[in-house]
C-alpha atoms as a PDB file:
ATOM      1  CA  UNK A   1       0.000   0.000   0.000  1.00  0.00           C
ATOM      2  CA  UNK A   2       1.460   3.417  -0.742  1.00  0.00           C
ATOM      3  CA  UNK A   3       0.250   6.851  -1.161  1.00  0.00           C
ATOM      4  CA  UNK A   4       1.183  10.484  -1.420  1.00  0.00           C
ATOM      5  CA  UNK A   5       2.659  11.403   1.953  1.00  0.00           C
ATOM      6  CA  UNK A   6       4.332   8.197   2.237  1.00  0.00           C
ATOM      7  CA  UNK A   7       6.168   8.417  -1.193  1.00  0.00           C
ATOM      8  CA  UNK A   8       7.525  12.088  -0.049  1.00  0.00           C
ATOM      9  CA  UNK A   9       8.695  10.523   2.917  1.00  0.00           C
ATOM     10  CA  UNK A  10      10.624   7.884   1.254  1.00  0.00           C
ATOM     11  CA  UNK A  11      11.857  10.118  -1.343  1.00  0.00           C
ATOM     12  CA  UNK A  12      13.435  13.119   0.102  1.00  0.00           C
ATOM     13  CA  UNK A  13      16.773  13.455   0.697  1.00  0.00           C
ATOM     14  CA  UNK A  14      19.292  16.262   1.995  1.00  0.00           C
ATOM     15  CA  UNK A  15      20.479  18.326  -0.763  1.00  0.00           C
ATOM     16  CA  UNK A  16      24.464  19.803  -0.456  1.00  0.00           C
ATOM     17  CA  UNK A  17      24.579  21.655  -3.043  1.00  0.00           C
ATOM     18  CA  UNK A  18      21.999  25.148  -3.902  1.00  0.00           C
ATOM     19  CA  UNK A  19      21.081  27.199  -6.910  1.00  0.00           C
ATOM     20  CA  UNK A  20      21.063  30.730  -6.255  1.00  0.00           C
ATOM     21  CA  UNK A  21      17.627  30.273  -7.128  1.00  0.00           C
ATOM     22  CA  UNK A  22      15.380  32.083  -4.799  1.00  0.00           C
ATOM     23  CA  UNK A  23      12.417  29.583  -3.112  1.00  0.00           C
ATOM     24  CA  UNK A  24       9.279  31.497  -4.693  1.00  0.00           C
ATOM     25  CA  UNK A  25       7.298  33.385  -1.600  1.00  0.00           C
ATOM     26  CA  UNK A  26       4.121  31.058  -1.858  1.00  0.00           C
ATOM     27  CA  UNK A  27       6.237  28.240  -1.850  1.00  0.00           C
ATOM     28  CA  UNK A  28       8.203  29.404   1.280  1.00  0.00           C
ATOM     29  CA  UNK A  29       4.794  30.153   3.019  1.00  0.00           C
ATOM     30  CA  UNK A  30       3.419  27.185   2.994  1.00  0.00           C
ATOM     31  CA  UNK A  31       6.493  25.430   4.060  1.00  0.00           C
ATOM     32  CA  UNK A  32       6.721  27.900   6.988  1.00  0.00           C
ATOM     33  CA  UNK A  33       3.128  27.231   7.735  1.00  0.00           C
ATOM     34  CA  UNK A  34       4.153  23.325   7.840  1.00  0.00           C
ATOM     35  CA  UNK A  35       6.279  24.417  10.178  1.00  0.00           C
ATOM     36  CA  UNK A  36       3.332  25.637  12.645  1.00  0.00           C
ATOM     37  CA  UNK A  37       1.561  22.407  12.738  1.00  0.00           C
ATOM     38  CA  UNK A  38       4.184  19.925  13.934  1.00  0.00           C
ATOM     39  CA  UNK A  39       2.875  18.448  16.990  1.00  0.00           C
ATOM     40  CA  UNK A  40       4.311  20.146  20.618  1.00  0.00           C
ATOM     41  CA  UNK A  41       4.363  18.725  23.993  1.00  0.00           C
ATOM     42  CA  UNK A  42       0.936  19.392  25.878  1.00  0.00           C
ATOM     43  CA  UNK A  43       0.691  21.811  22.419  1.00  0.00           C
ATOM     44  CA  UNK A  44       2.661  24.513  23.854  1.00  0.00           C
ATOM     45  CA  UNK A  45       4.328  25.272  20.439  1.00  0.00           C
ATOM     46  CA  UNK A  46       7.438  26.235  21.841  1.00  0.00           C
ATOM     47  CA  UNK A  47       8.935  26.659  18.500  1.00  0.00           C
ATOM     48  CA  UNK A  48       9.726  29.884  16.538  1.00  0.00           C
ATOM     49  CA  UNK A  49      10.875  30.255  13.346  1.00  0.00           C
ATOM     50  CA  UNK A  50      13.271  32.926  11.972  1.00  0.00           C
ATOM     51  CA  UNK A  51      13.234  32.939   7.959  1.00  0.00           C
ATOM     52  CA  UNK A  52      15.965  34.661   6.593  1.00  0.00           C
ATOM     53  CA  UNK A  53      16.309  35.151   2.505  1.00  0.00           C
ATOM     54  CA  UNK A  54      18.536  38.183   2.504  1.00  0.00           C
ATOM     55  CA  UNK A  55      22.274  37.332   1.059  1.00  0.00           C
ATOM     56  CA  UNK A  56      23.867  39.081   3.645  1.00  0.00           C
ATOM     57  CA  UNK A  57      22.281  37.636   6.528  1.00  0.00           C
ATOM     58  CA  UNK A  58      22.271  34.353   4.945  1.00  0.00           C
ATOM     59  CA  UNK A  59      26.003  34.768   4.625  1.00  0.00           C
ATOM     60  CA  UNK A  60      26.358  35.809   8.128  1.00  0.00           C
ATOM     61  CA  UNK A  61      24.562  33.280   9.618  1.00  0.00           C
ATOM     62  CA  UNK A  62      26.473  30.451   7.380  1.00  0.00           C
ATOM     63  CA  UNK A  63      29.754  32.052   8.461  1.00  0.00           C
ATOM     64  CA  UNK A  64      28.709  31.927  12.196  1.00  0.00           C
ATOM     65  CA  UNK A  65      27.917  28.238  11.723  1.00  0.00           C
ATOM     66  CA  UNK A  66      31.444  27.823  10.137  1.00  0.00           C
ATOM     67  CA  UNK A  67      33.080  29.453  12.973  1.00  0.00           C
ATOM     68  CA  UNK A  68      31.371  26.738  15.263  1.00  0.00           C
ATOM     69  CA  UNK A  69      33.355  24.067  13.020  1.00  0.00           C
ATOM     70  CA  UNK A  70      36.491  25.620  13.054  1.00  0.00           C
ATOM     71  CA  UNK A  71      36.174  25.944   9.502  1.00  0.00           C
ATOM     72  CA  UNK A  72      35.900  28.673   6.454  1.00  0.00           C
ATOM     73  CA  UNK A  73      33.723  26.490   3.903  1.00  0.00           C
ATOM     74  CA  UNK A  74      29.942  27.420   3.062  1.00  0.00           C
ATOM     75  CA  UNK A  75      28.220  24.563   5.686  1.00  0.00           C
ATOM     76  CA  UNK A  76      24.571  25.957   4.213  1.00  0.00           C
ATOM     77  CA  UNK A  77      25.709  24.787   0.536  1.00  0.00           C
ATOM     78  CA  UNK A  78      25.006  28.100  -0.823  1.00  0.00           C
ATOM     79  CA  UNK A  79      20.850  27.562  -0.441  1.00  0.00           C
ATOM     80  CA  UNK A  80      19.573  30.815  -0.648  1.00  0.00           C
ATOM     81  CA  UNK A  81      17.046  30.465   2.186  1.00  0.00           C
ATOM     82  CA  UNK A  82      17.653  29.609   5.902  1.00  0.00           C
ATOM     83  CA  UNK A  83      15.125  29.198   8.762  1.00  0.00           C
ATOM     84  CA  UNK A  84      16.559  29.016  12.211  1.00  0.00           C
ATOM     85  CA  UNK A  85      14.311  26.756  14.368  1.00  0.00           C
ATOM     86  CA  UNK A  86      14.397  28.076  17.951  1.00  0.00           C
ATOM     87  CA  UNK A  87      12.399  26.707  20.745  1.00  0.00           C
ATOM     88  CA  UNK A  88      11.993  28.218  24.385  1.00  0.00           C
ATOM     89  CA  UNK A  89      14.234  26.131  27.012  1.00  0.00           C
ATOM     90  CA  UNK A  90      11.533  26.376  29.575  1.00  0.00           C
ATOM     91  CA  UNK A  91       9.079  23.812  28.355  1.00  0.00           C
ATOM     92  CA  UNK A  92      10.202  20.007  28.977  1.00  0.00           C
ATOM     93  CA  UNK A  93       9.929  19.087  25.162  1.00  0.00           C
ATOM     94  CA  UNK A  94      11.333  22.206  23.606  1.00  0.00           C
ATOM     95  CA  UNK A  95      14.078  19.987  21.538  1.00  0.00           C
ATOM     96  CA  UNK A  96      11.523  17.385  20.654  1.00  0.00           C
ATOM     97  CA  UNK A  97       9.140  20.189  19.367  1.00  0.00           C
ATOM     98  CA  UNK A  98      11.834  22.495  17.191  1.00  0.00           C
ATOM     99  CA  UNK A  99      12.558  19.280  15.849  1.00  0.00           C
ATOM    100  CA  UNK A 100       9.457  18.334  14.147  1.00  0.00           C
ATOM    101  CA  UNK A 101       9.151  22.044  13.160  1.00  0.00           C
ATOM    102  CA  UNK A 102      11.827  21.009  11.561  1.00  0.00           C
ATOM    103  CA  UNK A 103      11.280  18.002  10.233  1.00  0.00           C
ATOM    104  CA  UNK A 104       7.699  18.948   9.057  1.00  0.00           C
ATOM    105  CA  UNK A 105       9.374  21.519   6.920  1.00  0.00           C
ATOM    106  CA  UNK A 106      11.700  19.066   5.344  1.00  0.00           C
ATOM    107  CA  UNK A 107       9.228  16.953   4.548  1.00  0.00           C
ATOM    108  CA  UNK A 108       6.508  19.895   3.046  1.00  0.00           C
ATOM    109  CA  UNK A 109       9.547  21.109   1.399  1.00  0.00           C
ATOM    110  CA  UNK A 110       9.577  18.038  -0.928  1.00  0.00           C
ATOM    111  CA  UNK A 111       6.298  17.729  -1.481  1.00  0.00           C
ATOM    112  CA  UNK A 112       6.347  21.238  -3.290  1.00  0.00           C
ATOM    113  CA  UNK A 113       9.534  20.631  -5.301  1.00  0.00           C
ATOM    114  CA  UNK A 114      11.731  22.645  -3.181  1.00  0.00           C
ATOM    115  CA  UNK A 115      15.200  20.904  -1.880  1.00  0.00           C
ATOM    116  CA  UNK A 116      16.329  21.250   1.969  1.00  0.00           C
ATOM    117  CA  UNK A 117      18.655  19.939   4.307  1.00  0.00           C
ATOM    118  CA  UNK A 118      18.855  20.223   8.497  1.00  0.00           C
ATOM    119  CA  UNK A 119      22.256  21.966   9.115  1.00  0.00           C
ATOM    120  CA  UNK A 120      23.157  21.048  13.117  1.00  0.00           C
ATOM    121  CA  UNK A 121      24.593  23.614  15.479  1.00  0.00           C
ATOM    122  CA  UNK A 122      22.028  26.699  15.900  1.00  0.00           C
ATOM    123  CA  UNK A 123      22.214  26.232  19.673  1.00  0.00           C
ATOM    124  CA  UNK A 124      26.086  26.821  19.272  1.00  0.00           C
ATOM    125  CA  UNK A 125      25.452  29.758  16.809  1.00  0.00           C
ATOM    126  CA  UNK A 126      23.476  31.759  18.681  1.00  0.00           C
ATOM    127  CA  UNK A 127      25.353  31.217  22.238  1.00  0.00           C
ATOM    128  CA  UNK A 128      27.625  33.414  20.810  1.00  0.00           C
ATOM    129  CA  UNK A 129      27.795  36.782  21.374  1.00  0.00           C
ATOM    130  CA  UNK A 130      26.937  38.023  17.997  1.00  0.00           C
ATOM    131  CA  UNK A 131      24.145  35.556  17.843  1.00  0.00           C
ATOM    132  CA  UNK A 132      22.432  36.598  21.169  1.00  0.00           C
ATOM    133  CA  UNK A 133      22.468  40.306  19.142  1.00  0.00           C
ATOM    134  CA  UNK A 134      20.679  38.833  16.164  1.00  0.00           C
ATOM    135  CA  UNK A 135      18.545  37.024  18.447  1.00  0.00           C
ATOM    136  CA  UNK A 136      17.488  40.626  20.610  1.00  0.00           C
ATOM    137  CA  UNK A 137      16.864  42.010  17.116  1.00  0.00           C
ATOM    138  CA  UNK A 138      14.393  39.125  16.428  1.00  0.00           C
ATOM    139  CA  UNK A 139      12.491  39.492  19.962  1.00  0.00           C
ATOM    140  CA  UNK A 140      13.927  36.055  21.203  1.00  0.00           C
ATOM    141  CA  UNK A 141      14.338  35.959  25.414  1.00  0.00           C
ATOM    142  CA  UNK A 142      17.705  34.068  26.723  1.00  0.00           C
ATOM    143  CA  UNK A 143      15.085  31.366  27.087  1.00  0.00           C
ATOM    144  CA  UNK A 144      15.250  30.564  23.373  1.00  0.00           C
ATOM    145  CA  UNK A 145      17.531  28.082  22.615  1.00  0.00           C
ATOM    146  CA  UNK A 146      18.554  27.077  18.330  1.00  0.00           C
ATOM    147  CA  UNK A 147      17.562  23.458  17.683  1.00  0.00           C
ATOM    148  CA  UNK A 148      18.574  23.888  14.214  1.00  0.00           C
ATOM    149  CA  UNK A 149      18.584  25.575  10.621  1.00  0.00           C
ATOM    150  CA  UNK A 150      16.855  24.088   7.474  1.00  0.00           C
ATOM    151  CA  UNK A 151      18.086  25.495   4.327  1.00  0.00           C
ATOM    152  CA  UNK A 152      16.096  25.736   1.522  1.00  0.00           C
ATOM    153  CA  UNK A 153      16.678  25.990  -2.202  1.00  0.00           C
ATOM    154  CA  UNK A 154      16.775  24.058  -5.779  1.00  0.00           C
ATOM    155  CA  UNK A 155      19.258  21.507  -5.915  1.00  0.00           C
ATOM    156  CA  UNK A 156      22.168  22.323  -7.930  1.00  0.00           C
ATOM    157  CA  UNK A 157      23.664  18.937  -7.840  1.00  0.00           C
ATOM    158  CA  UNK A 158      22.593  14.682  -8.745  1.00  0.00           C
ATOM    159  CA  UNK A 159      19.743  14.008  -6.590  1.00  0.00           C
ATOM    160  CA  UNK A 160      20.752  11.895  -4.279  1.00  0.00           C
ATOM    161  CA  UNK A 161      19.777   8.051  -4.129  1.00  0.00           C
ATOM    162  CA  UNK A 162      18.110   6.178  -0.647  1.00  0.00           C
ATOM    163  CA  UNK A 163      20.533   4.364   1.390  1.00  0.00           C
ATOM    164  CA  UNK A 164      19.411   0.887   2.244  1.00  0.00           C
ATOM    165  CA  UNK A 165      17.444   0.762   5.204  1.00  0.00           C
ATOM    166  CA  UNK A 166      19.175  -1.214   8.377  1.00  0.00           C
ATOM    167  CA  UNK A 167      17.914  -4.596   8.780  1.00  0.00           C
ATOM    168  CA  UNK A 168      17.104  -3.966  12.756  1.00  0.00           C
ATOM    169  CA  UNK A 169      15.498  -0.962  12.543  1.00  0.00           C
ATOM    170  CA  UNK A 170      12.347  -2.129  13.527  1.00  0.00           C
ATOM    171  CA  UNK A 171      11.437  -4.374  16.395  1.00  0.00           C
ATOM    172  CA  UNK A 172       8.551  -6.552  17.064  1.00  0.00           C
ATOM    173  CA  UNK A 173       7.183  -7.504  20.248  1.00  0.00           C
END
């Protein structure tokens, strides 16, 4: 049995490697709004998203995620579009829920034709100092802590192929 959500599930895949293309706005919407209905423990919605789409900033924030590495390389694979997932540190679940912002994102992403890929250390990003600034620009308390970015874009690259799936993955009891 298959059908349309499962296929995009199966299907999508992290892209490392971005167009300059800008994500049109209606597309990015509706991704965003994806974004709103991941689920949230006790539905507290602890996320909050920060899209950013302006070169600069996207530069910035790529070169603060570099730092973090120790490194000088692009690590948002020149996308064109980055949303930082933040989530506030004083509910129990606020990892679990900027996560399936996340992940919901990803996935609606897909669906639409538009490539993506989670890029790790926000929380490191915006522990620094320049990151708390960006962070008072955007309203965020110290109680906001980054889960993650998801960069968007068209794929400017092969499209990558599934790995095989682990033969223990699942368990029945």
């Amino acid at each position: 049995m298959s059908n349309q959500v499962l296929e995009c599930l199966k299907n999508r895949r992290s892209i490392k490697k971005y167009k300059d293309t800008p994500v049109e706005k209606e597309k990015l919407e509706l991704i965003l709004e994806a974004g709103t209905f991941a689920p949230s423990g006790k539905n507290r919605q602890s996320a909050v998203m920060v899209c950013v789409t302006d070169k600069d900033q996207v530069a910035l924030l790529s070169k603060m995620n570099a730092e973090v590495l120790g490194m000088d390389s692009d690590p948002f694979y020149g996308a064109p579009c980055v949303v930082v997932v933040f989530a506030d540190s004083e509910m129990f679940t606020y990892i679990e829920d900027g996560s399936l912002v996340i992940g919901n994102m990803l996935n609606a992403a897909h669906s639409l034709g538009v490539d993506s890929c989670w890029i790790h250390r926000a929380r490191q990003m915006f522990e620094t100092e320049k990151g708390k600034e960006l962070m008072k620009k955007w309203g965020l308390g110290e109680n906001y802590k980054g889960i993650g970015n998801c960069v968007l874009g068209y794929a400017d690259c092969e499209y990558p192929k599934a790995s095989a799936r682990k033969d223990d993955y699942i368990i029945f009891d």
